[in-house]
PDB file of N, CA and C in Angstrom:
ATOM      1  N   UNK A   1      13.493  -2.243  -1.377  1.00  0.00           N
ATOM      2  CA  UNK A   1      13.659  -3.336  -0.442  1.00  0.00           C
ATOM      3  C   UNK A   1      13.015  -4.586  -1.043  1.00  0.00           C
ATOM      4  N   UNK A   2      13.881  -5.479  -0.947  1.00  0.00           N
ATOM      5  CA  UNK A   2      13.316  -7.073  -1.333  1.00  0.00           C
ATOM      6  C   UNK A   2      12.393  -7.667  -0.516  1.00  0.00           C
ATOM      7  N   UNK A   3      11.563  -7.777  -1.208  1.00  0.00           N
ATOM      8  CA  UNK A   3      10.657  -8.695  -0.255  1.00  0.00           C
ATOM      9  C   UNK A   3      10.161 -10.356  -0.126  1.00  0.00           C
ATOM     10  N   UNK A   4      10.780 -11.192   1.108  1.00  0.00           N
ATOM     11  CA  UNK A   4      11.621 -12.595   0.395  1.00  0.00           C
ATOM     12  C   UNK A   4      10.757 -13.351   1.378  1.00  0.00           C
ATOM     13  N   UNK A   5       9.857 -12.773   2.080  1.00  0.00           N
ATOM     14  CA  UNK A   5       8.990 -13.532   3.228  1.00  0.00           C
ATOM     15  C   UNK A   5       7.576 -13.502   2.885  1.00  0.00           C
ATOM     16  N   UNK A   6       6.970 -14.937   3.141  1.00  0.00           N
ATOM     17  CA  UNK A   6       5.200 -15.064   3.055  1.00  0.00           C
ATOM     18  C   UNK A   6       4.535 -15.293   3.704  1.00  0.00           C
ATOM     19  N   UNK A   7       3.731 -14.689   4.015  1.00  0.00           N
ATOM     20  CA  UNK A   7       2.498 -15.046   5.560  1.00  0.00           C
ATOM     21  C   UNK A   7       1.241 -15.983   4.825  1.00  0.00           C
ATOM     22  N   UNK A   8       0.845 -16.339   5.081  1.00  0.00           N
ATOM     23  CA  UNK A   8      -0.439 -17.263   4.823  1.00  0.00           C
ATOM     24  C   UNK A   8      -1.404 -17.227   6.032  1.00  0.00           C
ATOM     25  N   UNK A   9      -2.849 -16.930   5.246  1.00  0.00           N
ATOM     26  CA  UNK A   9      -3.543 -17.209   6.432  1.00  0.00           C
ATOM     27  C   UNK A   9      -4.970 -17.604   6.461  1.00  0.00           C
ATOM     28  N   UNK A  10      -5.339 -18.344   6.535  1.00  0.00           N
ATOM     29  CA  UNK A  10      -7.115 -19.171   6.617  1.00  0.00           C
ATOM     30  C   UNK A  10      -8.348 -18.222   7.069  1.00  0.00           C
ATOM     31  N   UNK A  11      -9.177 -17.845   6.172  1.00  0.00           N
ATOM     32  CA  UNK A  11     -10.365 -17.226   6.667  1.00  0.00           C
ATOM     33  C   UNK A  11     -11.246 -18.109   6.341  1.00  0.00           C
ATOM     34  N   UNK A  12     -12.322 -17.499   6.577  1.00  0.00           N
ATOM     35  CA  UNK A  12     -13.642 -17.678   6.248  1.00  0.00           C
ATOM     36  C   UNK A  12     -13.894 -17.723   4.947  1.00  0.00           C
ATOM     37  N   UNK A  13     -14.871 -18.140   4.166  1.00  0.00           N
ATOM     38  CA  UNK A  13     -15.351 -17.452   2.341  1.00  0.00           C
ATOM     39  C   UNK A  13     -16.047 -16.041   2.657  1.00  0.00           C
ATOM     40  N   UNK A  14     -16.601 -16.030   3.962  1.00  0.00           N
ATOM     41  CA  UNK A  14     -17.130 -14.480   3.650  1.00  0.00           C
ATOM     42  C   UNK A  14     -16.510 -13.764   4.122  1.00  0.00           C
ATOM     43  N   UNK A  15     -15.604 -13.702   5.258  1.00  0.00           N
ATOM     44  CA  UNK A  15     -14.461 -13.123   5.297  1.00  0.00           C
ATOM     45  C   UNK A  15     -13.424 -12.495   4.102  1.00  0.00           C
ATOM     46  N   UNK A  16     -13.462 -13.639   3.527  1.00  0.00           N
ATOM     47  CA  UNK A  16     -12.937 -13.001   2.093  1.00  0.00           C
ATOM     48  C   UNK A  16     -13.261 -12.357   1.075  1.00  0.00           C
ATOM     49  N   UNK A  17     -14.936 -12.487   1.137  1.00  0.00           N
ATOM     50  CA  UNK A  17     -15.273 -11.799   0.368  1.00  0.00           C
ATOM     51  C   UNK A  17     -15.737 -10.088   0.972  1.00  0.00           C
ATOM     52  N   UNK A  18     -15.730 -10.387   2.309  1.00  0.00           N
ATOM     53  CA  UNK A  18     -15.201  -8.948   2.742  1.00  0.00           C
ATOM     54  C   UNK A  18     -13.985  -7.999   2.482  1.00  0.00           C
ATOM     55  N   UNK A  19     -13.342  -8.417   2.754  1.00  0.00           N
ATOM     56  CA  UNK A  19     -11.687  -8.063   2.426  1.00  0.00           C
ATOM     57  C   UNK A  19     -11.763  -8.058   0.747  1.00  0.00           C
ATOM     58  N   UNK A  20     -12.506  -8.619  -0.294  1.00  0.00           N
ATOM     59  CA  UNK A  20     -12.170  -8.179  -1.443  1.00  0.00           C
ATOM     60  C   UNK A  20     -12.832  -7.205  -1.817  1.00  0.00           C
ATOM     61  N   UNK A  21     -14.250  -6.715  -1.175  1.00  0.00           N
ATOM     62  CA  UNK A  21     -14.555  -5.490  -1.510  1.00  0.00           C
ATOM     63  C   UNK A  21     -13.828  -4.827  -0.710  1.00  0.00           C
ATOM     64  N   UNK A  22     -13.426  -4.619   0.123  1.00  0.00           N
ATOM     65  CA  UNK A  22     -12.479  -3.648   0.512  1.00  0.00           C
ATOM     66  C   UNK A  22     -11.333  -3.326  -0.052  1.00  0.00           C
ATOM     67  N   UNK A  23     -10.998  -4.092  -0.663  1.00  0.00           N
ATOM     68  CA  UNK A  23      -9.314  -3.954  -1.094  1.00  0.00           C
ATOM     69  C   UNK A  23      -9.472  -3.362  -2.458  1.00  0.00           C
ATOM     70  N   UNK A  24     -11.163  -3.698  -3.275  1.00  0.00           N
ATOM     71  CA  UNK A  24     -11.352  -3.030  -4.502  1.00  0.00           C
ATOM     72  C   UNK A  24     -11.654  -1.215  -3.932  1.00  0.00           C
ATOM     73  N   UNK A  25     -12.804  -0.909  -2.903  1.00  0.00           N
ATOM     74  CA  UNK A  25     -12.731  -0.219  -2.992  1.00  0.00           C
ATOM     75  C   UNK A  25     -11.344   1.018  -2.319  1.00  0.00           C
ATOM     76  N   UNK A  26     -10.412   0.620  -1.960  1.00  0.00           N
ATOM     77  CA  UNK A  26      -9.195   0.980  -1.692  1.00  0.00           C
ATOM     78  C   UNK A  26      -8.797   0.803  -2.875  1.00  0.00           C
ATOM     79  N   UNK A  27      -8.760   0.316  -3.867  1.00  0.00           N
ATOM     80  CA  UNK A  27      -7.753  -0.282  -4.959  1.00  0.00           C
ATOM     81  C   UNK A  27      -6.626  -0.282  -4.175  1.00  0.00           C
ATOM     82  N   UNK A  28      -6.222  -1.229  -3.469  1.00  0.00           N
ATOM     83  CA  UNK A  28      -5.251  -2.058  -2.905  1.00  0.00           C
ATOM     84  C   UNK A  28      -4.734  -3.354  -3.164  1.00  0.00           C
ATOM     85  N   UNK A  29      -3.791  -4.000  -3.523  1.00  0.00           N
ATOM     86  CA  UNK A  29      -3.547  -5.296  -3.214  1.00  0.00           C
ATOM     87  C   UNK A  29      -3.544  -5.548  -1.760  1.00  0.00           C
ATOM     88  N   UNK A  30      -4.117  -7.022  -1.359  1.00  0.00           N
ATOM     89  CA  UNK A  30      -3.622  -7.559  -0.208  1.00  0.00           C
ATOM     90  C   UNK A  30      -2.218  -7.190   0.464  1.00  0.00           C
ATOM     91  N   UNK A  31      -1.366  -7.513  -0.334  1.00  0.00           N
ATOM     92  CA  UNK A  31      -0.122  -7.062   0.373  1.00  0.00           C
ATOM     93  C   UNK A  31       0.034  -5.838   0.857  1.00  0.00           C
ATOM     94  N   UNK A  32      -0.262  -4.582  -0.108  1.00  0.00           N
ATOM     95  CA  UNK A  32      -0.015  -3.601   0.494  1.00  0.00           C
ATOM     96  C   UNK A  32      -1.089  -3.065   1.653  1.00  0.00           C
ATOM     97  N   UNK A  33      -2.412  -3.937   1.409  1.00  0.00           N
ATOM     98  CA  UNK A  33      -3.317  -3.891   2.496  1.00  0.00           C
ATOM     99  C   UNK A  33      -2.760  -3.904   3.852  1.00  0.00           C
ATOM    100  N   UNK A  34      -1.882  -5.451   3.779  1.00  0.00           N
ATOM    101  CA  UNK A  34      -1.734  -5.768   5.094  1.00  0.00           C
ATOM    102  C   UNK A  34      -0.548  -5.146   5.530  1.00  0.00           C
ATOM    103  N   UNK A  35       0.482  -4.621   4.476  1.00  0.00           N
ATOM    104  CA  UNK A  35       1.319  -4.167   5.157  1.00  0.00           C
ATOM    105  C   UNK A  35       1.332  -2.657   5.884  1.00  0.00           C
ATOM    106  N   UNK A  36       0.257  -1.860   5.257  1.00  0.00           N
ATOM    107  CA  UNK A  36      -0.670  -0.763   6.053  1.00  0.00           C
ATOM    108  C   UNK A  36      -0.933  -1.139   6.994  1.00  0.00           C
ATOM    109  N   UNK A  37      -1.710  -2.143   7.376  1.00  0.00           N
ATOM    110  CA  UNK A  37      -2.102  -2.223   8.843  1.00  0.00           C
ATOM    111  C   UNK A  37      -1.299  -2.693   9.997  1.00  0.00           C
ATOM    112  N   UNK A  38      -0.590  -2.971   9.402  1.00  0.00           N
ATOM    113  CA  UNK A  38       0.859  -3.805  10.113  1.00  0.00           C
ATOM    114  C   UNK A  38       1.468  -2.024  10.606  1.00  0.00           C
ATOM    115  N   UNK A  39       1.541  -1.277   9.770  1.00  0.00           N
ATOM    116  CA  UNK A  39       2.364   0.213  10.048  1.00  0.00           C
ATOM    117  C   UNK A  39       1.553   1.074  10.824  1.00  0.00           C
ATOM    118  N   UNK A  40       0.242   0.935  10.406  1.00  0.00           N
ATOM    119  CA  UNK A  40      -0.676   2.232  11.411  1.00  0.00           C
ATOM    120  C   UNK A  40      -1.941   1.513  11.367  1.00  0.00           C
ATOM    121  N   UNK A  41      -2.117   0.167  11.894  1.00  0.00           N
ATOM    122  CA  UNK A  41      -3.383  -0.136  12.759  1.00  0.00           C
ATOM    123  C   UNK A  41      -4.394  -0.034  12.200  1.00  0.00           C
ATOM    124  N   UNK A  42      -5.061   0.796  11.121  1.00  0.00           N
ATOM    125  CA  UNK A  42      -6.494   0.564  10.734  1.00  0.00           C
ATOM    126  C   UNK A  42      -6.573   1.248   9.447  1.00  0.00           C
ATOM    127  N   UNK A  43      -7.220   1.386   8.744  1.00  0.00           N
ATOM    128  CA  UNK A  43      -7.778   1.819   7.379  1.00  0.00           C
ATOM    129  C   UNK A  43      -9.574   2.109   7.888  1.00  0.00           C
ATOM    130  N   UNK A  44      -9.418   3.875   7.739  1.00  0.00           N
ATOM    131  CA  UNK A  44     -11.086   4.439   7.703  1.00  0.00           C
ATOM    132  C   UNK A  44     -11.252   4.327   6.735  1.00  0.00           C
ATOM    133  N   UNK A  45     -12.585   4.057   6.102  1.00  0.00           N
ATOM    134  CA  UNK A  45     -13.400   4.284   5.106  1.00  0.00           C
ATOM    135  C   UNK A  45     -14.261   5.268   5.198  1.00  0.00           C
ATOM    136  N   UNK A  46     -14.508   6.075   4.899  1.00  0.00           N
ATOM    137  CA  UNK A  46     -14.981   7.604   4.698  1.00  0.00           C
ATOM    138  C   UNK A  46     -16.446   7.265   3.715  1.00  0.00           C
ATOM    139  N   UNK A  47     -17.127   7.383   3.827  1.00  0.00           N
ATOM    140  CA  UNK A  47     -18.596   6.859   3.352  1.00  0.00           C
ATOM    141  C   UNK A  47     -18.276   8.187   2.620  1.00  0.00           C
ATOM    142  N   UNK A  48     -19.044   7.735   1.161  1.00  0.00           N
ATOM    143  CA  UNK A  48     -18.981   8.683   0.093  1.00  0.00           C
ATOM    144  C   UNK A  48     -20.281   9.586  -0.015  1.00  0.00           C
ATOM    145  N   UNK A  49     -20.736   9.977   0.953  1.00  0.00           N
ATOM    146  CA  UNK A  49     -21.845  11.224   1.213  1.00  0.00           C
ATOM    147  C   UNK A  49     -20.825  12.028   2.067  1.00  0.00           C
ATOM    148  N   UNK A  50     -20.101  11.602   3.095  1.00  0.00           N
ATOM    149  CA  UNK A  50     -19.518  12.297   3.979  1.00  0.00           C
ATOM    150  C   UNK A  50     -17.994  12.915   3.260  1.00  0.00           C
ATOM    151  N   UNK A  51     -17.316  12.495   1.948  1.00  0.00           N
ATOM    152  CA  UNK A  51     -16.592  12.900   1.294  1.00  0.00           C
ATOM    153  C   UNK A  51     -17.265  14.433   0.704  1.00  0.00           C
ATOM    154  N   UNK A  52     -18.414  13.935  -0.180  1.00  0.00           N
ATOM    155  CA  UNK A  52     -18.526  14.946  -1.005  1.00  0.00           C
ATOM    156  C   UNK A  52     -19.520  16.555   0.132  1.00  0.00           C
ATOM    157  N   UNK A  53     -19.708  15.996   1.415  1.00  0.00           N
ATOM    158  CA  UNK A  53     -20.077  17.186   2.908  1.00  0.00           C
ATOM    159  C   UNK A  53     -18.824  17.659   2.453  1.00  0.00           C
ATOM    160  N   UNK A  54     -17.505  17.325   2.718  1.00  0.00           N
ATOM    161  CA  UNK A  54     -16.012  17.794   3.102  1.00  0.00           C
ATOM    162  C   UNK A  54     -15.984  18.497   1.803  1.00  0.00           C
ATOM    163  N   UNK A  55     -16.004  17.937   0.178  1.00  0.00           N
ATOM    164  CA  UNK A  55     -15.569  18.627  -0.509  1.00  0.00           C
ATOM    165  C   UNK A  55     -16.556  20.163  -0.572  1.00  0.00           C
ATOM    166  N   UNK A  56     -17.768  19.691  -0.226  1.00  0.00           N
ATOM    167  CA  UNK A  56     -18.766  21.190  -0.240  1.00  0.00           C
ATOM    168  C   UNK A  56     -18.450  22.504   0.079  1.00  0.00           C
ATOM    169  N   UNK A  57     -17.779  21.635   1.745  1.00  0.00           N
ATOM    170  CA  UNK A  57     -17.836  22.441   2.781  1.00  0.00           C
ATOM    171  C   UNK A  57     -16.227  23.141   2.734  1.00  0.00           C
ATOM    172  N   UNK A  58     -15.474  22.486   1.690  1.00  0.00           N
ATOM    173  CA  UNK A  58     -13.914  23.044   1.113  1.00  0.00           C
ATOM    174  C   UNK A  58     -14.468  24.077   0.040  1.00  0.00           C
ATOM    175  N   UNK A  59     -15.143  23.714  -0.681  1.00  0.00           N
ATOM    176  CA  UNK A  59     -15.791  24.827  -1.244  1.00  0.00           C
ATOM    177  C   UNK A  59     -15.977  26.142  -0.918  1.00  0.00           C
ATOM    178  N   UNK A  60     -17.128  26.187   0.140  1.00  0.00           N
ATOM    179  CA  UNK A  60     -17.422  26.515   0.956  1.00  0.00           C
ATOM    180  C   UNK A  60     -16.790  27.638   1.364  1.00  0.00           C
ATOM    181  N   UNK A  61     -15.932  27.266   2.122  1.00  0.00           N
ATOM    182  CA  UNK A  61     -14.941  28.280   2.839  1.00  0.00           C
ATOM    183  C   UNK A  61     -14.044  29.135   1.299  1.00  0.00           C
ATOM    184  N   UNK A  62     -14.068  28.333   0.495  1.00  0.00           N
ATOM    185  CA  UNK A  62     -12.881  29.106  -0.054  1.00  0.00           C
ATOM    186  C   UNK A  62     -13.274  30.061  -0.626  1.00  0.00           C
ATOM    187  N   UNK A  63     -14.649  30.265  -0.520  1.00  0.00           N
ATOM    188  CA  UNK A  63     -15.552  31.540  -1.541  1.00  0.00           C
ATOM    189  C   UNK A  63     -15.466  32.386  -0.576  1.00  0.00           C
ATOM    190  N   UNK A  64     -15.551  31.695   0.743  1.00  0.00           N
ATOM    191  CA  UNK A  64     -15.457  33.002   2.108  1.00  0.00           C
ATOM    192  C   UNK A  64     -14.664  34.026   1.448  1.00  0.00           C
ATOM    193  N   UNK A  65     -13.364  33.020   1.814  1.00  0.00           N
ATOM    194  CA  UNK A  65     -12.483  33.259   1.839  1.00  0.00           C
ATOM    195  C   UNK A  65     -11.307  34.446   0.986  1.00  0.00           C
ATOM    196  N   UNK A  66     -12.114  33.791  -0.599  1.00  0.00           N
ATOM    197  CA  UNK A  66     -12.285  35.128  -1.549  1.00  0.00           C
ATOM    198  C   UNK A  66     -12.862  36.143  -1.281  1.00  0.00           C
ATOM    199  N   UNK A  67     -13.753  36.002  -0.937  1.00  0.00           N
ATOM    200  CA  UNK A  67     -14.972  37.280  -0.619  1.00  0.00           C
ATOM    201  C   UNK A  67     -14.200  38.511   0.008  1.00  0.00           C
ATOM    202  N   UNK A  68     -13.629  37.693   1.261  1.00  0.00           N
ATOM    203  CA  UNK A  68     -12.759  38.639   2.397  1.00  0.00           C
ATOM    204  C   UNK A  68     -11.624  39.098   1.984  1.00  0.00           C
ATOM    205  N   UNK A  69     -10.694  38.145   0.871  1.00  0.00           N
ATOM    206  CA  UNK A  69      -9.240  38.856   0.873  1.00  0.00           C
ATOM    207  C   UNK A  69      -9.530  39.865  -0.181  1.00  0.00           C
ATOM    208  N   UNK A  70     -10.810  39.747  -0.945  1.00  0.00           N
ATOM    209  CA  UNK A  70     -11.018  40.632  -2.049  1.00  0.00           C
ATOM    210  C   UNK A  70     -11.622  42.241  -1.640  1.00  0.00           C
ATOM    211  N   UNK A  71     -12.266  42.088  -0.187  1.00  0.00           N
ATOM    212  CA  UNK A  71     -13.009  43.216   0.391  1.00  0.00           C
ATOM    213  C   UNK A  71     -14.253  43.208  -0.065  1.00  0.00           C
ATOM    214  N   UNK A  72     -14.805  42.144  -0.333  1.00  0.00           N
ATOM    215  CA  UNK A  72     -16.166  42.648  -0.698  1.00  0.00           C
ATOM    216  C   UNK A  72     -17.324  41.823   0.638  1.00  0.00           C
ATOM    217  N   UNK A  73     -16.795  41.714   1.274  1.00  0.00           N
ATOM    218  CA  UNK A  73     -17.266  41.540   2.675  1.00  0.00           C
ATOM    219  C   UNK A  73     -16.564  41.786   3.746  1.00  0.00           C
ATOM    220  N   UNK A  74     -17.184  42.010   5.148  1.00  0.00           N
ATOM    221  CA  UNK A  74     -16.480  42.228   6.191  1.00  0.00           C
ATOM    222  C   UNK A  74     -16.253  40.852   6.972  1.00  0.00           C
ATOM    223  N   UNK A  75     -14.838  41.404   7.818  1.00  0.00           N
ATOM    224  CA  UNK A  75     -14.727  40.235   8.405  1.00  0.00           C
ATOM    225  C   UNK A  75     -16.003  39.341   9.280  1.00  0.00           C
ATOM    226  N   UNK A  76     -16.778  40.530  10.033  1.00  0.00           N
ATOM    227  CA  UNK A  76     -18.091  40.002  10.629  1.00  0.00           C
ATOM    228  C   UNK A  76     -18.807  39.192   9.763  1.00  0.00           C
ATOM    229  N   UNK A  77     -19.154  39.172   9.015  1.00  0.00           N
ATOM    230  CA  UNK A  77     -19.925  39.101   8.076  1.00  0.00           C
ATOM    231  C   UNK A  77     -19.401  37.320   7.529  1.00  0.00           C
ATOM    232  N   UNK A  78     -18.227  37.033   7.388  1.00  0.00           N
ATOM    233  CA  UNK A  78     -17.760  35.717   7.512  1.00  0.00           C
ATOM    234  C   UNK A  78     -17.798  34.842   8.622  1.00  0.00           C
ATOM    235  N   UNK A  79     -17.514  35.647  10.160  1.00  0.00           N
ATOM    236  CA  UNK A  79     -18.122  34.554  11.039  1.00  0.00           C
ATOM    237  C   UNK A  79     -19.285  34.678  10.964  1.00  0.00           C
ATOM    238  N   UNK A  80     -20.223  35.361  10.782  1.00  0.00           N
ATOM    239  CA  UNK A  80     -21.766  34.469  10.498  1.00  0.00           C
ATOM    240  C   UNK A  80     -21.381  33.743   9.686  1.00  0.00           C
ATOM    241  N   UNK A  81     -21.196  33.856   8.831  1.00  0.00           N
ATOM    242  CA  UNK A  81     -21.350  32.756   7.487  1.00  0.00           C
ATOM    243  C   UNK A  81     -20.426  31.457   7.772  1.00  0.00           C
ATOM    244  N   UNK A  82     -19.630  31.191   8.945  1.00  0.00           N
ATOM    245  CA  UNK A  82     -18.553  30.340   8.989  1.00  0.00           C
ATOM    246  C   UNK A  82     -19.347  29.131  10.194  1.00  0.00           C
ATOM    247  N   UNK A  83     -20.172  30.239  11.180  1.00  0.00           N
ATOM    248  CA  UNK A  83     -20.634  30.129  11.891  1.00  0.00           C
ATOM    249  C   UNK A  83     -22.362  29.464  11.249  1.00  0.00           C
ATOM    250  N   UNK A  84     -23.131  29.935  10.385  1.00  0.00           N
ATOM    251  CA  UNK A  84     -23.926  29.200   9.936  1.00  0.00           C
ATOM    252  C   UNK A  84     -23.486  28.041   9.114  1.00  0.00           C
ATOM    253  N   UNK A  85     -22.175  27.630   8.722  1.00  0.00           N
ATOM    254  CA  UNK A  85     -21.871  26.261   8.487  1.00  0.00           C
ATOM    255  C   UNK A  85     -21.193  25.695   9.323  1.00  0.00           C
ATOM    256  N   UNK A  86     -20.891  26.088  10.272  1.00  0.00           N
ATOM    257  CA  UNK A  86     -20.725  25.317  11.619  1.00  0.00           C
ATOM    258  C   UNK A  86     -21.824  24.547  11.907  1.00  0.00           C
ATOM    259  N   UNK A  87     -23.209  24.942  12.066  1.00  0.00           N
ATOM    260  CA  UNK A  87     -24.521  24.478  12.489  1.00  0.00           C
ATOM    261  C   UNK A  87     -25.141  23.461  11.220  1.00  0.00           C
ATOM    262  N   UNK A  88     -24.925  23.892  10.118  1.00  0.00           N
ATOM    263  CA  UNK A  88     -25.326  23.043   9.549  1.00  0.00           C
ATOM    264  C   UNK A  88     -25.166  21.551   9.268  1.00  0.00           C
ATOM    265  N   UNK A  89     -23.657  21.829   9.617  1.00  0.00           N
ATOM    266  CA  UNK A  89     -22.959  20.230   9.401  1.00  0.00           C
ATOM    267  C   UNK A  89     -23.047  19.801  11.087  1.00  0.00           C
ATOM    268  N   UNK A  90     -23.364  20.513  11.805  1.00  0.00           N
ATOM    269  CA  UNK A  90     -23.493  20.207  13.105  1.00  0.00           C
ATOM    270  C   UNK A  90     -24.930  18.844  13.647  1.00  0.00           C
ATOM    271  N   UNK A  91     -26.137  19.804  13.153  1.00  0.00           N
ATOM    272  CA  UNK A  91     -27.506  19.389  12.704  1.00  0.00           C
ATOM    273  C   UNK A  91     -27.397  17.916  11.848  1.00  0.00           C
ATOM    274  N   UNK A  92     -26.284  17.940  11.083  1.00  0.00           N
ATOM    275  CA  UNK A  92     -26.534  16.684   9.940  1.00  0.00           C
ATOM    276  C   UNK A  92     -25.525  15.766  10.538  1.00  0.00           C
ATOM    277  N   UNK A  93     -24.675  15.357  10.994  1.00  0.00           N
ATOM    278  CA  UNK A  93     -23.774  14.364  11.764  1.00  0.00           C
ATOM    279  C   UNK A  93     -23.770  14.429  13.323  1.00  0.00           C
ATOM    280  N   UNK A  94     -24.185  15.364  13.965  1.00  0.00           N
ATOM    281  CA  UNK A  94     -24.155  14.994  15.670  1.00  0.00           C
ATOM    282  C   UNK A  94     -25.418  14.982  16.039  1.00  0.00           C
ATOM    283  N   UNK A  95     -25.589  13.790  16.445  1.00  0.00           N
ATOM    284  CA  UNK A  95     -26.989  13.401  17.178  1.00  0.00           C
ATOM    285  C   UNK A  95     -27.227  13.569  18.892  1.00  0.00           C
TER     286      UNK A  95
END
């Protein structure tokens, strides 16, 4: 699709210099910035402690997960263990 239309629009300087760390750390252009938000309303940023919780905790499970399809644990034996990382990440993000 051609794209044959230009929006323009006046901020602030620190406004802008908001939006350019953002758009670096997205590696985004503006355009495709705005045309994201134009389609679905917002862009999360995921704080990079709370990424590498998720990748842990993907980890995590997938050793369960081995453990069990391999038989060298019982199923009980994984909800504790599913169940003590339930609490842990529980303890560290809900106040």
């Amino acid at each position: 699709m051609s794209k044959k239309s230009l929006i323009q629009i006046r901020i602030e300087s620190e406004e802008k210099d908001i939006l350019e760390k953002k758009l670096k750390i997205l590696n985004m252009s503006i355009s495709d910035y705005t045309r994201f938000l134009y389609k679905h309303g917002e862009i999360l940023l995921v704080p990079e402690q709370v990424q590498k919780d998720i990748r842990g905790l993907s980890i995590n499970i997938n050793q369960i997960a081995r453990r069990l399809n391999g038989g060298s644990v019982t199923q009980e034996k994984v909800i504790l263990e599913l169940q003590d990382l339930v609490l842990e990440y529980k303890k560290k993000y809900i106040r």
